[in-house]
PDB file of N, CA and C in Angstrom:
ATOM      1  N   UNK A   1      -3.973   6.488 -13.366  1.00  0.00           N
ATOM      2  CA  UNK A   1      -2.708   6.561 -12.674  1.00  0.00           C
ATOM      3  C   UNK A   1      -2.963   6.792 -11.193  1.00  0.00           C
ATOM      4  N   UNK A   2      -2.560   6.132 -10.354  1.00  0.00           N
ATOM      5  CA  UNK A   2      -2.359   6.307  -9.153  1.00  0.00           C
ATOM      6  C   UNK A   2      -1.028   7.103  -8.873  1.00  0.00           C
ATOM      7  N   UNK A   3      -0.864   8.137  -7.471  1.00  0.00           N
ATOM      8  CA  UNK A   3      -0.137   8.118  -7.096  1.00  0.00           C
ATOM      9  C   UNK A   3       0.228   8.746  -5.587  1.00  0.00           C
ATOM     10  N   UNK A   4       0.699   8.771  -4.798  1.00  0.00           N
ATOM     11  CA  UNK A   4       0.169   8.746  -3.584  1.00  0.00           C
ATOM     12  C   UNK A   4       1.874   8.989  -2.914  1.00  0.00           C
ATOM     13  N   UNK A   5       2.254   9.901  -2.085  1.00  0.00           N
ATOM     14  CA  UNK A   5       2.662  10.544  -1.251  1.00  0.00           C
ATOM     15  C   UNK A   5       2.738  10.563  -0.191  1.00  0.00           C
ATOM     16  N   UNK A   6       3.633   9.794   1.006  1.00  0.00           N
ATOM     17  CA  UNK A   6       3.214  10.165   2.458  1.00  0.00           C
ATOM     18  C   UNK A   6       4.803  10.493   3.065  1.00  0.00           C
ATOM     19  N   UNK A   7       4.804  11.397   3.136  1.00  0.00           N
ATOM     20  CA  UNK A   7       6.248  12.121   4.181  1.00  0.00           C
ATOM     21  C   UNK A   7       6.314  12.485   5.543  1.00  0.00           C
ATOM     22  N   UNK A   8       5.511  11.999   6.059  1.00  0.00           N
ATOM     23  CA  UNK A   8       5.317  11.861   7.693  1.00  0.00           C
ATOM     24  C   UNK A   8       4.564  10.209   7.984  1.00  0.00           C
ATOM     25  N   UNK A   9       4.122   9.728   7.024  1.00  0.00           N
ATOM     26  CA  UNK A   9       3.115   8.441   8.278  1.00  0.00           C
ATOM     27  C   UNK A   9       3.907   7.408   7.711  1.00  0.00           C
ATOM     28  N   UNK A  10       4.972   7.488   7.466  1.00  0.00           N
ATOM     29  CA  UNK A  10       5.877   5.751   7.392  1.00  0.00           C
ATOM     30  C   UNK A  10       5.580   5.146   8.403  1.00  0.00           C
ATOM     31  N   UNK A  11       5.852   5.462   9.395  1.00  0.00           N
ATOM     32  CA  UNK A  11       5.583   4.587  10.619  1.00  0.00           C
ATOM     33  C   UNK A  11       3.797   3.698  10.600  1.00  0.00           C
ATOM     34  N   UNK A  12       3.104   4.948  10.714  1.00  0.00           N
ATOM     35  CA  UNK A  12       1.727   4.502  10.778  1.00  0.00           C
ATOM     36  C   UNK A  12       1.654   3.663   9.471  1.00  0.00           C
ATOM     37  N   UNK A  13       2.347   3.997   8.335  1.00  0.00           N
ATOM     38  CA  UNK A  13       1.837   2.954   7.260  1.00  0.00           C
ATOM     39  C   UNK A  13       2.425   1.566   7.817  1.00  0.00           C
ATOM     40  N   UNK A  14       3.513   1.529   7.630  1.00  0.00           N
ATOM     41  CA  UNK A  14       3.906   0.263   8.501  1.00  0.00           C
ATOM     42  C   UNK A  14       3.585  -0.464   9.714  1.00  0.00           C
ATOM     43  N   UNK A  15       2.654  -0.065  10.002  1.00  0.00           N
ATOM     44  CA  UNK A  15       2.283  -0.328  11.522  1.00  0.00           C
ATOM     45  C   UNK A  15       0.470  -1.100  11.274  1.00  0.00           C
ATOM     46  N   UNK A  16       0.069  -0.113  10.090  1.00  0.00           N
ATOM     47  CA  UNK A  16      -1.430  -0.319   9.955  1.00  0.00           C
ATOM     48  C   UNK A  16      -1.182  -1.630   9.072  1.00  0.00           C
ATOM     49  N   UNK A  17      -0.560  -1.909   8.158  1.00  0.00           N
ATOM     50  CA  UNK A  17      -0.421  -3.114   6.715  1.00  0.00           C
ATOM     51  C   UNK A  17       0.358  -4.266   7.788  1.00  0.00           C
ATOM     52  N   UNK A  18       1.460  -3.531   8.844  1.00  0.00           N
ATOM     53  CA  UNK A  18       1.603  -4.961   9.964  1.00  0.00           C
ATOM     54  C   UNK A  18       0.593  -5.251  10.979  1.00  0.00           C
ATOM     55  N   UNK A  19      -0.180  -4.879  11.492  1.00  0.00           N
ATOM     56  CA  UNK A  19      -1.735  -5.732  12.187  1.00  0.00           C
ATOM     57  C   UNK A  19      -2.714  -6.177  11.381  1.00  0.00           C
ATOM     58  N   UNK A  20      -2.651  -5.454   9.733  1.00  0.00           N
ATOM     59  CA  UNK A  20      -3.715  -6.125   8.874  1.00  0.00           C
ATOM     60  C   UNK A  20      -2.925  -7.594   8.282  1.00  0.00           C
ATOM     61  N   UNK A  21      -1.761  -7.883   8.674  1.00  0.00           N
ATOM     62  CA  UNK A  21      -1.314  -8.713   8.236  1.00  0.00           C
ATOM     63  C   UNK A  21      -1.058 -10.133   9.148  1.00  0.00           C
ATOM     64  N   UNK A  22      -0.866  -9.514  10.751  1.00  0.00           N
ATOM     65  CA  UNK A  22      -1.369 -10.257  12.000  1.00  0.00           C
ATOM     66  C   UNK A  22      -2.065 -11.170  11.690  1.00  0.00           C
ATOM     67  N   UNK A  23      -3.305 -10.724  10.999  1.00  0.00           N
ATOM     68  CA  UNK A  23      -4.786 -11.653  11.408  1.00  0.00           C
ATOM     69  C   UNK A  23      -4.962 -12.318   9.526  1.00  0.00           C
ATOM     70  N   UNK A  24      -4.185 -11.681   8.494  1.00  0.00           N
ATOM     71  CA  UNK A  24      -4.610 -12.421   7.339  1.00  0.00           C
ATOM     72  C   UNK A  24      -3.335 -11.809   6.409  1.00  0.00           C
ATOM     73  N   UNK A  25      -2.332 -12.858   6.852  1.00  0.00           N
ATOM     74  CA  UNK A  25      -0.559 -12.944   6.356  1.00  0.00           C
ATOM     75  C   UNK A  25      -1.068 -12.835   5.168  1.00  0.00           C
ATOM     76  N   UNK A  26      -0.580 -13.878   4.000  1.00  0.00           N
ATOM     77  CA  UNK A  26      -0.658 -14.683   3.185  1.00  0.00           C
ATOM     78  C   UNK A  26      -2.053 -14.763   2.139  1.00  0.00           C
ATOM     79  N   UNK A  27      -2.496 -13.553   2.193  1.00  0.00           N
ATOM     80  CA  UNK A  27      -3.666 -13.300   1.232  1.00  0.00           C
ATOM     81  C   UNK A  27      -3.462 -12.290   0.074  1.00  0.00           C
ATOM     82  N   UNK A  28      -4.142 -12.901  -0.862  1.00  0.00           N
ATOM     83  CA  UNK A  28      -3.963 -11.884  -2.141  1.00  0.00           C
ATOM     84  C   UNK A  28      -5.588 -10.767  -1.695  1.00  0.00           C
ATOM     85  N   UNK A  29      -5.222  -9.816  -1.354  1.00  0.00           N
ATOM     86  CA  UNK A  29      -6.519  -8.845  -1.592  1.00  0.00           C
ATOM     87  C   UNK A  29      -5.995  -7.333  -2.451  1.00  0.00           C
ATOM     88  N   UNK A  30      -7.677  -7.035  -2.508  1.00  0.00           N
ATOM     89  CA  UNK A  30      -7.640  -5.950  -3.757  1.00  0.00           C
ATOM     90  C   UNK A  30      -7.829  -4.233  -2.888  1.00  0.00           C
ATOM     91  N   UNK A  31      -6.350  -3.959  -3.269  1.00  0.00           N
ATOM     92  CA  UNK A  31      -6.791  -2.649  -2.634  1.00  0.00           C
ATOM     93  C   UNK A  31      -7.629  -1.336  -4.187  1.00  0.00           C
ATOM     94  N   UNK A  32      -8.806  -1.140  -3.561  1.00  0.00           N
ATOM     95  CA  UNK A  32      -9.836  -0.783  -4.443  1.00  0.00           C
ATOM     96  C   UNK A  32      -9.399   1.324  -4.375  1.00  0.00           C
ATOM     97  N   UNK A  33      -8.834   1.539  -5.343  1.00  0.00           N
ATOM     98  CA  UNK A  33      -8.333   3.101  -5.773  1.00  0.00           C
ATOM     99  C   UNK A  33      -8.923   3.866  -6.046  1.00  0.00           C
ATOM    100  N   UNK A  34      -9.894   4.980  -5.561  1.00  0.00           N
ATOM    101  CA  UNK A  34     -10.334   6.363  -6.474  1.00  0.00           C
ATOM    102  C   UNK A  34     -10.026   7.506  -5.451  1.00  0.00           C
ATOM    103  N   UNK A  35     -10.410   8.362  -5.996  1.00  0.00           N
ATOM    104  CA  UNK A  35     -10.625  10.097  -6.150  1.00  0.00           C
ATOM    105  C   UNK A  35     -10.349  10.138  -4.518  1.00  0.00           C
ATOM    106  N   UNK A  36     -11.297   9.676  -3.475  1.00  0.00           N
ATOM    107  CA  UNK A  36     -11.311   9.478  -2.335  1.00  0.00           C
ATOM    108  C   UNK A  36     -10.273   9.284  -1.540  1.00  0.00           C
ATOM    109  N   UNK A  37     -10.179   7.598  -1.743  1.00  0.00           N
ATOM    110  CA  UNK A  37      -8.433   7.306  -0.823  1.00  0.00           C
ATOM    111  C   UNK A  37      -8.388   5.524  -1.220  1.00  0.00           C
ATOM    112  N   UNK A  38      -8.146   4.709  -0.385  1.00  0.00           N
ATOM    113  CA  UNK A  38      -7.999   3.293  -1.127  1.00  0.00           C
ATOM    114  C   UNK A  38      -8.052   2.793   0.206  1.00  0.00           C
ATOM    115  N   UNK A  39      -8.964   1.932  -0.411  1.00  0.00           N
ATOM    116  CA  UNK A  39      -9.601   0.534   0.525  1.00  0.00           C
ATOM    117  C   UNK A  39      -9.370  -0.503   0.348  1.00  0.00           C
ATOM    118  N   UNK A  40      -9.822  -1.372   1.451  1.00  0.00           N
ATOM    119  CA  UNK A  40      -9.160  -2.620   1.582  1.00  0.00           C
ATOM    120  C   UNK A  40     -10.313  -3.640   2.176  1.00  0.00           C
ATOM    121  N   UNK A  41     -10.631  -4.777   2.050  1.00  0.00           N
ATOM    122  CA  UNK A  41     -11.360  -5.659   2.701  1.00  0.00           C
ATOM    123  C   UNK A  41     -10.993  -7.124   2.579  1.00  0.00           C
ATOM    124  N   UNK A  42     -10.320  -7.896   3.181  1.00  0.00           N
ATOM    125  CA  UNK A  42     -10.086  -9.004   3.218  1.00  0.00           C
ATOM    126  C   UNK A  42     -10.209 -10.000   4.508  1.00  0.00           C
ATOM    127  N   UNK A  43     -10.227 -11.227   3.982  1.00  0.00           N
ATOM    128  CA  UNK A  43     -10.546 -12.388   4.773  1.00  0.00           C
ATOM    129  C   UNK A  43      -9.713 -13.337   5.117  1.00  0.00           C
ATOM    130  N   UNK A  44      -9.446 -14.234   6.556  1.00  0.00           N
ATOM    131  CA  UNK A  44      -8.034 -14.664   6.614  1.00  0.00           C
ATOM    132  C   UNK A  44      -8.737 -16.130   5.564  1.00  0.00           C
ATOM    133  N   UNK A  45      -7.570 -16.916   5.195  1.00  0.00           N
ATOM    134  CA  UNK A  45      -7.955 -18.189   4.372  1.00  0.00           C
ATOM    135  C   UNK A  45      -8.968 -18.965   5.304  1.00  0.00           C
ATOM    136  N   UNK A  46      -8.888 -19.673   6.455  1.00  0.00           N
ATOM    137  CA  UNK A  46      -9.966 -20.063   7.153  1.00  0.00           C
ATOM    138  C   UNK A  46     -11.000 -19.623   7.420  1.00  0.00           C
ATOM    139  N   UNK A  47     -11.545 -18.142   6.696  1.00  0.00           N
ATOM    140  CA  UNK A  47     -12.609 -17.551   7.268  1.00  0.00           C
ATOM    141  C   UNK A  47     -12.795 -16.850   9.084  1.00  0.00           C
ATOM    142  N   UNK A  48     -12.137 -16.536   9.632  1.00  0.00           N
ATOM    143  CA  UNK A  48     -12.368 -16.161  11.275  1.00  0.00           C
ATOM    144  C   UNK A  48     -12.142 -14.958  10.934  1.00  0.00           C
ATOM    145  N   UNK A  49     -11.350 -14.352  10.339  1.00  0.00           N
ATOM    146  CA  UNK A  49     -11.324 -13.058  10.520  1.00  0.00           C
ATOM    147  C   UNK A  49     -11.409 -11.699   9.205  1.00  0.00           C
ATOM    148  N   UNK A  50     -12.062 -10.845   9.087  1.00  0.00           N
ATOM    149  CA  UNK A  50     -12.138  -9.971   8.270  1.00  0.00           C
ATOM    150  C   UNK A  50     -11.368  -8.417   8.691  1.00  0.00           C
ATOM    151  N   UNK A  51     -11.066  -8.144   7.619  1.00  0.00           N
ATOM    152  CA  UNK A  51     -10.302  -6.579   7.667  1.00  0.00           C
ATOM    153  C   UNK A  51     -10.895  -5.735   7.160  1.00  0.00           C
ATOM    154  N   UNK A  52     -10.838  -4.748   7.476  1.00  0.00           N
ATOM    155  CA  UNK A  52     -11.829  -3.597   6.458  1.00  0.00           C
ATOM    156  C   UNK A  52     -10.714  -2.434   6.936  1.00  0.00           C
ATOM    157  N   UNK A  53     -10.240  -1.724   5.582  1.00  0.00           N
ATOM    158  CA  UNK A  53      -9.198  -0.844   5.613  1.00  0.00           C
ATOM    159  C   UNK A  53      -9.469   0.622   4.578  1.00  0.00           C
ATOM    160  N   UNK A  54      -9.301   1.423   5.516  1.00  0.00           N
ATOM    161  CA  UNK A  54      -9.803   2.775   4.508  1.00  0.00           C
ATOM    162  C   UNK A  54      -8.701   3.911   4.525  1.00  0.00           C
ATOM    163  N   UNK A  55      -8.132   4.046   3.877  1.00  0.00           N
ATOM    164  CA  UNK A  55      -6.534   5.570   3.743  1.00  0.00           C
ATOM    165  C   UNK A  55      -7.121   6.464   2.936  1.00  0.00           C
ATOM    166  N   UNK A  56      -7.666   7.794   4.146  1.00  0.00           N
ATOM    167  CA  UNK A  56      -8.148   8.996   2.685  1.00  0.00           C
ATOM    168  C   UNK A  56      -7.639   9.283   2.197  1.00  0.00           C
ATOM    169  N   UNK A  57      -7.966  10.164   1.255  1.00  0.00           N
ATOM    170  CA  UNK A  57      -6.636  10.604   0.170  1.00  0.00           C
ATOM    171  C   UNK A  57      -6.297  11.836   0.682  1.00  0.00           C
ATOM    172  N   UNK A  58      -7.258  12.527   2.081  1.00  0.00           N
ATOM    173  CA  UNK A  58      -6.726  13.681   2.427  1.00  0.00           C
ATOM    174  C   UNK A  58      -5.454  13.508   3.427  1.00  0.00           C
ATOM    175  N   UNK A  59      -4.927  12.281   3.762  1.00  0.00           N
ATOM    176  CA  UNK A  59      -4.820  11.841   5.207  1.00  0.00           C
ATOM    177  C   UNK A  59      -2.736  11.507   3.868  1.00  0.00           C
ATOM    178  N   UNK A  60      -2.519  12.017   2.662  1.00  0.00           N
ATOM    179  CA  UNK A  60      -1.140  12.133   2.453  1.00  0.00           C
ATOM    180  C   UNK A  60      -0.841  13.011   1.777  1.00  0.00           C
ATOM    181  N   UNK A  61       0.416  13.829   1.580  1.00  0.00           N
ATOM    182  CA  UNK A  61       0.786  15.110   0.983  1.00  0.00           C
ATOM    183  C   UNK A  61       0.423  15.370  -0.134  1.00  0.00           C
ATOM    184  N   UNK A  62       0.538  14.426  -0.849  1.00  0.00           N
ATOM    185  CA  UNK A  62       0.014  14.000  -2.275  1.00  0.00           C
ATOM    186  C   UNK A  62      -0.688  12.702  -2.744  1.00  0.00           C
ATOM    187  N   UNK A  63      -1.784  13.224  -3.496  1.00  0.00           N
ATOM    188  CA  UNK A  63      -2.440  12.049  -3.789  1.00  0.00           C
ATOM    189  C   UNK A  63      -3.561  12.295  -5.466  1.00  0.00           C
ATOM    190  N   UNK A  64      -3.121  11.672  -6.016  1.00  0.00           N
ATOM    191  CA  UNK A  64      -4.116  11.599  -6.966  1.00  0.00           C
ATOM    192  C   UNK A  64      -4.666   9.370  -7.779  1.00  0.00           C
ATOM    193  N   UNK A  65      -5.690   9.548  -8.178  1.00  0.00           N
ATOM    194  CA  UNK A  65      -5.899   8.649  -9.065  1.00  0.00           C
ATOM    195  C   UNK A  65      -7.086   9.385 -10.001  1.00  0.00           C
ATOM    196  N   UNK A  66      -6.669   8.170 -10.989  1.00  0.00           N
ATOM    197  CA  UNK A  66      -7.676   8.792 -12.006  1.00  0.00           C
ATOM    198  C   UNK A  66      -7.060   8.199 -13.372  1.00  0.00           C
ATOM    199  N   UNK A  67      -7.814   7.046 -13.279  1.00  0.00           N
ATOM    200  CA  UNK A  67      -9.290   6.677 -13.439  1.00  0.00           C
ATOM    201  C   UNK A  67      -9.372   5.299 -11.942  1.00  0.00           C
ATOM    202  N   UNK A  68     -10.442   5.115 -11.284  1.00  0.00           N
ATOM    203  CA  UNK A  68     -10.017   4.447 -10.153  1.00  0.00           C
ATOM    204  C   UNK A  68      -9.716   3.001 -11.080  1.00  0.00           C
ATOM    205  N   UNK A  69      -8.963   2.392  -9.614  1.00  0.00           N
ATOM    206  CA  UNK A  69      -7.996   0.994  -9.966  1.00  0.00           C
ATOM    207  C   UNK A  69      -8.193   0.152  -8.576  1.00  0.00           C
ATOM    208  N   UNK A  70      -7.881  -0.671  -9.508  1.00  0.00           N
ATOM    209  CA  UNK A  70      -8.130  -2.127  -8.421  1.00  0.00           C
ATOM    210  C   UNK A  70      -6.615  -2.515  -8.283  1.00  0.00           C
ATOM    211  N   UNK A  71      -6.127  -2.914  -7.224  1.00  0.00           N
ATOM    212  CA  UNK A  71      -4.456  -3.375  -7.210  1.00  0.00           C
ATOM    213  C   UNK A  71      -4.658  -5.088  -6.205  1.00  0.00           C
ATOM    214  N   UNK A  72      -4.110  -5.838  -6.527  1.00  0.00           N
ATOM    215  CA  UNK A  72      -4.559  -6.763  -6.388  1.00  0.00           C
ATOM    216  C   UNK A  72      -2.755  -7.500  -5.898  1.00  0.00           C
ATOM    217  N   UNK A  73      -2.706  -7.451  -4.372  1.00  0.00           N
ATOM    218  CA  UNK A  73      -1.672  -7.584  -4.359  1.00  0.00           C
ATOM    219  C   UNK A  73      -1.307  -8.261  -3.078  1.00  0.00           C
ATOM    220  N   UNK A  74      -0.368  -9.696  -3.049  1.00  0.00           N
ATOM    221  CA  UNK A  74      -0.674 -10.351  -1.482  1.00  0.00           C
ATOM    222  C   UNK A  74       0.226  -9.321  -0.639  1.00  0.00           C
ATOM    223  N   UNK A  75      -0.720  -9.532   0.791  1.00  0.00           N
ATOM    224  CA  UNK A  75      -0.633  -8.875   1.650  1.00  0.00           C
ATOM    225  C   UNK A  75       1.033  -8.708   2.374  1.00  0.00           C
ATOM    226  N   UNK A  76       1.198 -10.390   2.755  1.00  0.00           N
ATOM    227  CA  UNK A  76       2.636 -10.713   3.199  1.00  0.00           C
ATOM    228  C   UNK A  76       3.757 -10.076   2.551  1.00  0.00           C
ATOM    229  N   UNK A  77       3.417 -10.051   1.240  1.00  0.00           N
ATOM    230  CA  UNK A  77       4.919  -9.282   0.530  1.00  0.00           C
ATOM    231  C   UNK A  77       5.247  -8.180   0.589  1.00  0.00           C
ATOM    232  N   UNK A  78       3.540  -7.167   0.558  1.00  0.00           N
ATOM    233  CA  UNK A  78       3.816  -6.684   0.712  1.00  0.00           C
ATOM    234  C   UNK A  78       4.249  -6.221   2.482  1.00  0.00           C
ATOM    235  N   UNK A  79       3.910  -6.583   3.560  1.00  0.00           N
ATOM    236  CA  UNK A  79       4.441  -6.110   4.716  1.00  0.00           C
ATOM    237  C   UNK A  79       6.045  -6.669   4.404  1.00  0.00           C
ATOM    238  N   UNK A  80       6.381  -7.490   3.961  1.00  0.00           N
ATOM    239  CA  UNK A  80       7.998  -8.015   4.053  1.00  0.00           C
ATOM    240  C   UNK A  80       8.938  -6.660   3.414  1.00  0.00           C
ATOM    241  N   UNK A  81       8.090  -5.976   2.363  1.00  0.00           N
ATOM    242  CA  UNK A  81       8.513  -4.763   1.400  1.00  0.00           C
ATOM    243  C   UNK A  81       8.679  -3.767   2.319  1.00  0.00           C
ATOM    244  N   UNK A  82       7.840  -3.598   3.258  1.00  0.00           N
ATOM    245  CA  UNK A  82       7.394  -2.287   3.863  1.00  0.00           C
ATOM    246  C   UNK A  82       8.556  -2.345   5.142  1.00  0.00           C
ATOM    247  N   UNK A  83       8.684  -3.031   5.103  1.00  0.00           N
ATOM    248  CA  UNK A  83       9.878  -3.432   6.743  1.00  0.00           C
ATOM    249  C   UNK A  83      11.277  -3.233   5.958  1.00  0.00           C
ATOM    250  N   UNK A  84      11.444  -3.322   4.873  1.00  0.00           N
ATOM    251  CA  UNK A  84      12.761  -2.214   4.470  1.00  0.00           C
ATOM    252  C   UNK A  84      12.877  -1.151   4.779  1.00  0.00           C
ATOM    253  N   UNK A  85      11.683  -0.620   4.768  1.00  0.00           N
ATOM    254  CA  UNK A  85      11.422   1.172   5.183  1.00  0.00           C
ATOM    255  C   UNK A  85      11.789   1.857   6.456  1.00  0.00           C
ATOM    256  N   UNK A  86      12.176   2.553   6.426  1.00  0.00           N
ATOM    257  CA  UNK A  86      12.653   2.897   7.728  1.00  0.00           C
ATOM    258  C   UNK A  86      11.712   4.305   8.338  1.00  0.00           C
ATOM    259  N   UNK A  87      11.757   4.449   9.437  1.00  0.00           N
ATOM    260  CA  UNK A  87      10.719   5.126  10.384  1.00  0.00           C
ATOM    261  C   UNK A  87      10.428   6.251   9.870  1.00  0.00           C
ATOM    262  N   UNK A  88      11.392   7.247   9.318  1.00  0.00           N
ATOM    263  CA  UNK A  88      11.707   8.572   8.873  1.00  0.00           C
ATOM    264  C   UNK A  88      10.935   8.640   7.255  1.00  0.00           C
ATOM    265  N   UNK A  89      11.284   7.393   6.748  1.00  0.00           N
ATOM    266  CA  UNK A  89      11.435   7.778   4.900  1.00  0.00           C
ATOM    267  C   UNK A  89      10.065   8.172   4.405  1.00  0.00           C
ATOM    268  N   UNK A  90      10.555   9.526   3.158  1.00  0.00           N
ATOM    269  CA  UNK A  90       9.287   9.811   2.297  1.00  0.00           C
ATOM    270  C   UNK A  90       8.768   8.719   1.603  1.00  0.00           C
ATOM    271  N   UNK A  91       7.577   7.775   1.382  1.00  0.00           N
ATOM    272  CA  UNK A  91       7.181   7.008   0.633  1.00  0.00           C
ATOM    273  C   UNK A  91       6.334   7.520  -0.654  1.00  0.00           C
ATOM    274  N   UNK A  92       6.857   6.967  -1.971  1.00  0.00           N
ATOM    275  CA  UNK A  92       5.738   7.263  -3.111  1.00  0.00           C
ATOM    276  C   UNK A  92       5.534   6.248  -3.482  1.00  0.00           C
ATOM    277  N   UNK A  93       4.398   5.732  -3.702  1.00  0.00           N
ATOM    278  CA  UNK A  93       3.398   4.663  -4.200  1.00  0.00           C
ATOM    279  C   UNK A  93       3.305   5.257  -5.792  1.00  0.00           C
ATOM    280  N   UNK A  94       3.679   4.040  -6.713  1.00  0.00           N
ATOM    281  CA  UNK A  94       2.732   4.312  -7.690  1.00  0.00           C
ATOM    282  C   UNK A  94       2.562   3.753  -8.618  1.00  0.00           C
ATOM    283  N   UNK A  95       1.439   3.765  -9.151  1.00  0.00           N
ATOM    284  CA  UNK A  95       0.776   2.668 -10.764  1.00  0.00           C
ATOM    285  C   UNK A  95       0.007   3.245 -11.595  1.00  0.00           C
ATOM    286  N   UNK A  96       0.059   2.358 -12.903  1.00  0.00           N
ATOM    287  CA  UNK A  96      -0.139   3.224 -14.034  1.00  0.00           C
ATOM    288  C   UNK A  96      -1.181   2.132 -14.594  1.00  0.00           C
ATOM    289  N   UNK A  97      -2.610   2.428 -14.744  1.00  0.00           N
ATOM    290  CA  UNK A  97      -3.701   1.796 -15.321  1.00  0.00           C
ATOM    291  C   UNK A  97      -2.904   0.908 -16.525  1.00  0.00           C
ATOM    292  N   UNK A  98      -3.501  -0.126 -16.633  1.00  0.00           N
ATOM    293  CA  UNK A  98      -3.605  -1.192 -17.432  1.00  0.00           C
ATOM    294  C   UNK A  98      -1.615  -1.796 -17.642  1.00  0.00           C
ATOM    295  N   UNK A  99      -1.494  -1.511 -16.528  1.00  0.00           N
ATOM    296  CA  UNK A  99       0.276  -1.803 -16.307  1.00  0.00           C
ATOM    297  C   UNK A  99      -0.248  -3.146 -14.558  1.00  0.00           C
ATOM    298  N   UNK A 100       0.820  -3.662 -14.889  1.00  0.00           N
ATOM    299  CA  UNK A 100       0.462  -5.023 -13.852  1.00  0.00           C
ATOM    300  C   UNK A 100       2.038  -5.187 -12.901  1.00  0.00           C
ATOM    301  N   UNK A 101       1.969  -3.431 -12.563  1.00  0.00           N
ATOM    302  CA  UNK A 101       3.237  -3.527 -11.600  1.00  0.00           C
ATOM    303  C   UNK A 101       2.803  -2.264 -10.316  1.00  0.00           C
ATOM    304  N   UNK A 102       3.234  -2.495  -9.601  1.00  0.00           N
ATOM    305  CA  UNK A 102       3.401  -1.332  -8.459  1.00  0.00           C
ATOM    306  C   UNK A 102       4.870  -0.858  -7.869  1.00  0.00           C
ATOM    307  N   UNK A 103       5.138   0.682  -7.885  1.00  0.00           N
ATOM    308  CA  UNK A 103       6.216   0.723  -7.834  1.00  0.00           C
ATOM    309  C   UNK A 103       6.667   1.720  -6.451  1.00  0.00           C
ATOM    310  N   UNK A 104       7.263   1.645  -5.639  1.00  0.00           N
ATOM    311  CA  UNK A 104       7.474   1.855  -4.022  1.00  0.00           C
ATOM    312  C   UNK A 104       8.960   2.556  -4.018  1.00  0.00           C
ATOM    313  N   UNK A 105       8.661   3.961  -3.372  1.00  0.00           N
ATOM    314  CA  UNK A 105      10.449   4.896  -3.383  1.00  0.00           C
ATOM    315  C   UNK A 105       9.914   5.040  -1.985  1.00  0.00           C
ATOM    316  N   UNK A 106      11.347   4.722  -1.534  1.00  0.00           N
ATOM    317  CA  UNK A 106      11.862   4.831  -0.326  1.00  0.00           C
ATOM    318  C   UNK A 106      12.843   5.559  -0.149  1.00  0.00           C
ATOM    319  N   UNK A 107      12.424   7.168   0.147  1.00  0.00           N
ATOM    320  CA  UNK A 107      13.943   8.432   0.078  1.00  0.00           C
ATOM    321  C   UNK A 107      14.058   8.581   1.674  1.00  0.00           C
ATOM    322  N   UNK A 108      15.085   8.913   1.676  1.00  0.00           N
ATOM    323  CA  UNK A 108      15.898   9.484   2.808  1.00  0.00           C
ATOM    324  C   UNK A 108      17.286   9.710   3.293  1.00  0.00           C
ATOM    325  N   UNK A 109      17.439  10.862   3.504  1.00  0.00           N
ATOM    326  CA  UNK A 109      18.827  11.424   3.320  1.00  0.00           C
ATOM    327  C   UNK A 109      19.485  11.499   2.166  1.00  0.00           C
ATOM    328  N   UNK A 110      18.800  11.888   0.907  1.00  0.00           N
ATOM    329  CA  UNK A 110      19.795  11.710  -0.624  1.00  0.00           C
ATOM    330  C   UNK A 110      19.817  10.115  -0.848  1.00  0.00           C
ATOM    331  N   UNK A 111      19.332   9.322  -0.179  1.00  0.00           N
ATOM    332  CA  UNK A 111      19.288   7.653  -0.214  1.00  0.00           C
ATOM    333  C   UNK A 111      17.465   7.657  -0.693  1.00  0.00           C
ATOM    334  N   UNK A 112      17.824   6.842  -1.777  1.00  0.00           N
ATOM    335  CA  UNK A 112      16.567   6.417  -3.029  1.00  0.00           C
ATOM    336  C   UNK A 112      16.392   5.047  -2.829  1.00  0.00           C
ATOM    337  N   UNK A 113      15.584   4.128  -2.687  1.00  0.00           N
ATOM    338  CA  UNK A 113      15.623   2.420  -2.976  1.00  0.00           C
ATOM    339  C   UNK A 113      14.310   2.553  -3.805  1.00  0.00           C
ATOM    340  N   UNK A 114      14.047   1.737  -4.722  1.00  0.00           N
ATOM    341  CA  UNK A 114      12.902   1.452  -5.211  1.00  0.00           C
ATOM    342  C   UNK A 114      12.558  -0.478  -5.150  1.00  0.00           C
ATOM    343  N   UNK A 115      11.193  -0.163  -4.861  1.00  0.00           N
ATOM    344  CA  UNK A 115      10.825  -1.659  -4.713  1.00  0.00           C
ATOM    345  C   UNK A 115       9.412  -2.036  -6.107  1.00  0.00           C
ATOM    346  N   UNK A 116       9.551  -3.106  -6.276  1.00  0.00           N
ATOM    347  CA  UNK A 116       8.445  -3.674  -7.394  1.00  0.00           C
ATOM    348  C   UNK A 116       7.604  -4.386  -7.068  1.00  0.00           C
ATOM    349  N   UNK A 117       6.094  -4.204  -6.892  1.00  0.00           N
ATOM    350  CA  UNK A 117       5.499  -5.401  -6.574  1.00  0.00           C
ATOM    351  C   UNK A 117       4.409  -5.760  -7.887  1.00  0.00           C
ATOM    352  N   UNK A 118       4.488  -6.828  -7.990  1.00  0.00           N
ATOM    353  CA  UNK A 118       4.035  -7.375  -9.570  1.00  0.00           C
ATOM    354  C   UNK A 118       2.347  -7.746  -9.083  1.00  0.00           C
ATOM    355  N   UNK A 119       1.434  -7.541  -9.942  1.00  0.00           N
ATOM    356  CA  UNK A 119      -0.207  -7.187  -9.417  1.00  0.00           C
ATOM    357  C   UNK A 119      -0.541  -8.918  -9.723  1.00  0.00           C
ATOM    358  N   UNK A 120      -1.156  -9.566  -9.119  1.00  0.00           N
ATOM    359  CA  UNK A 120      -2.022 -10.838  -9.268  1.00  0.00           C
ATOM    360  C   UNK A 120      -2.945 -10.699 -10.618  1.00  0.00           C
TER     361      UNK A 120
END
């Protein structure tokens, strides 16, 4: 189970998944999950450019996984997901081993949205 917590870095999350998305829109990559925090490494389709992306797990309020997970999920949708979010909101990330969904709360002010992103 993954699950992951950030109530202050909406902004920075949105900000870091929109420049990794700048240079390689439209790619399915695997964000790689354990104990630590979750990484990222991808390539744009033409080959010019590579990303290398690392979120500790100390660096959100809450965070656990266990057993680590691979999430395998294009990039573009998800930044299109993340631009619902607004500057302020608590974000919870979360997935459940051998389940082929990811599931995204967006609170703020007594206001809940949940988003779905379905795993490759």
């Amino acid at each position: 189970m993954l699950e992951v917590k950030s109530v202050q870095q909406c902004t920075m999350l949105k900000k870091v998944i929109e420049s990794i998305t700048d240079l390689v829109y439209n790619v399915d990559a695997n964000f790689e999950c354990s104990s630590t925090g979750i990484s990222l490494q991808a390539i744009d389709p033409i080959h010019e450019a590579m990303v290398s992306l690392l979120l500790r797990s100390d660096g959100f309020e809450h965070y656990r996984c266990d057993p680590n997970m691979s999430l395998g999920i294009n990039l573009g949708s998800l930044a299109d997901m993340l631009m619902c979010a607004g500057d302020d909101d608590i974000v919870t990330v979360k997935a459940h081993d051998g389940q082929n969904c990811v599931s995204f709360m967006f609170e703020n002010l007594g206001k809940v949205f949940y988003f779905f992103i379905y795993l490759r």
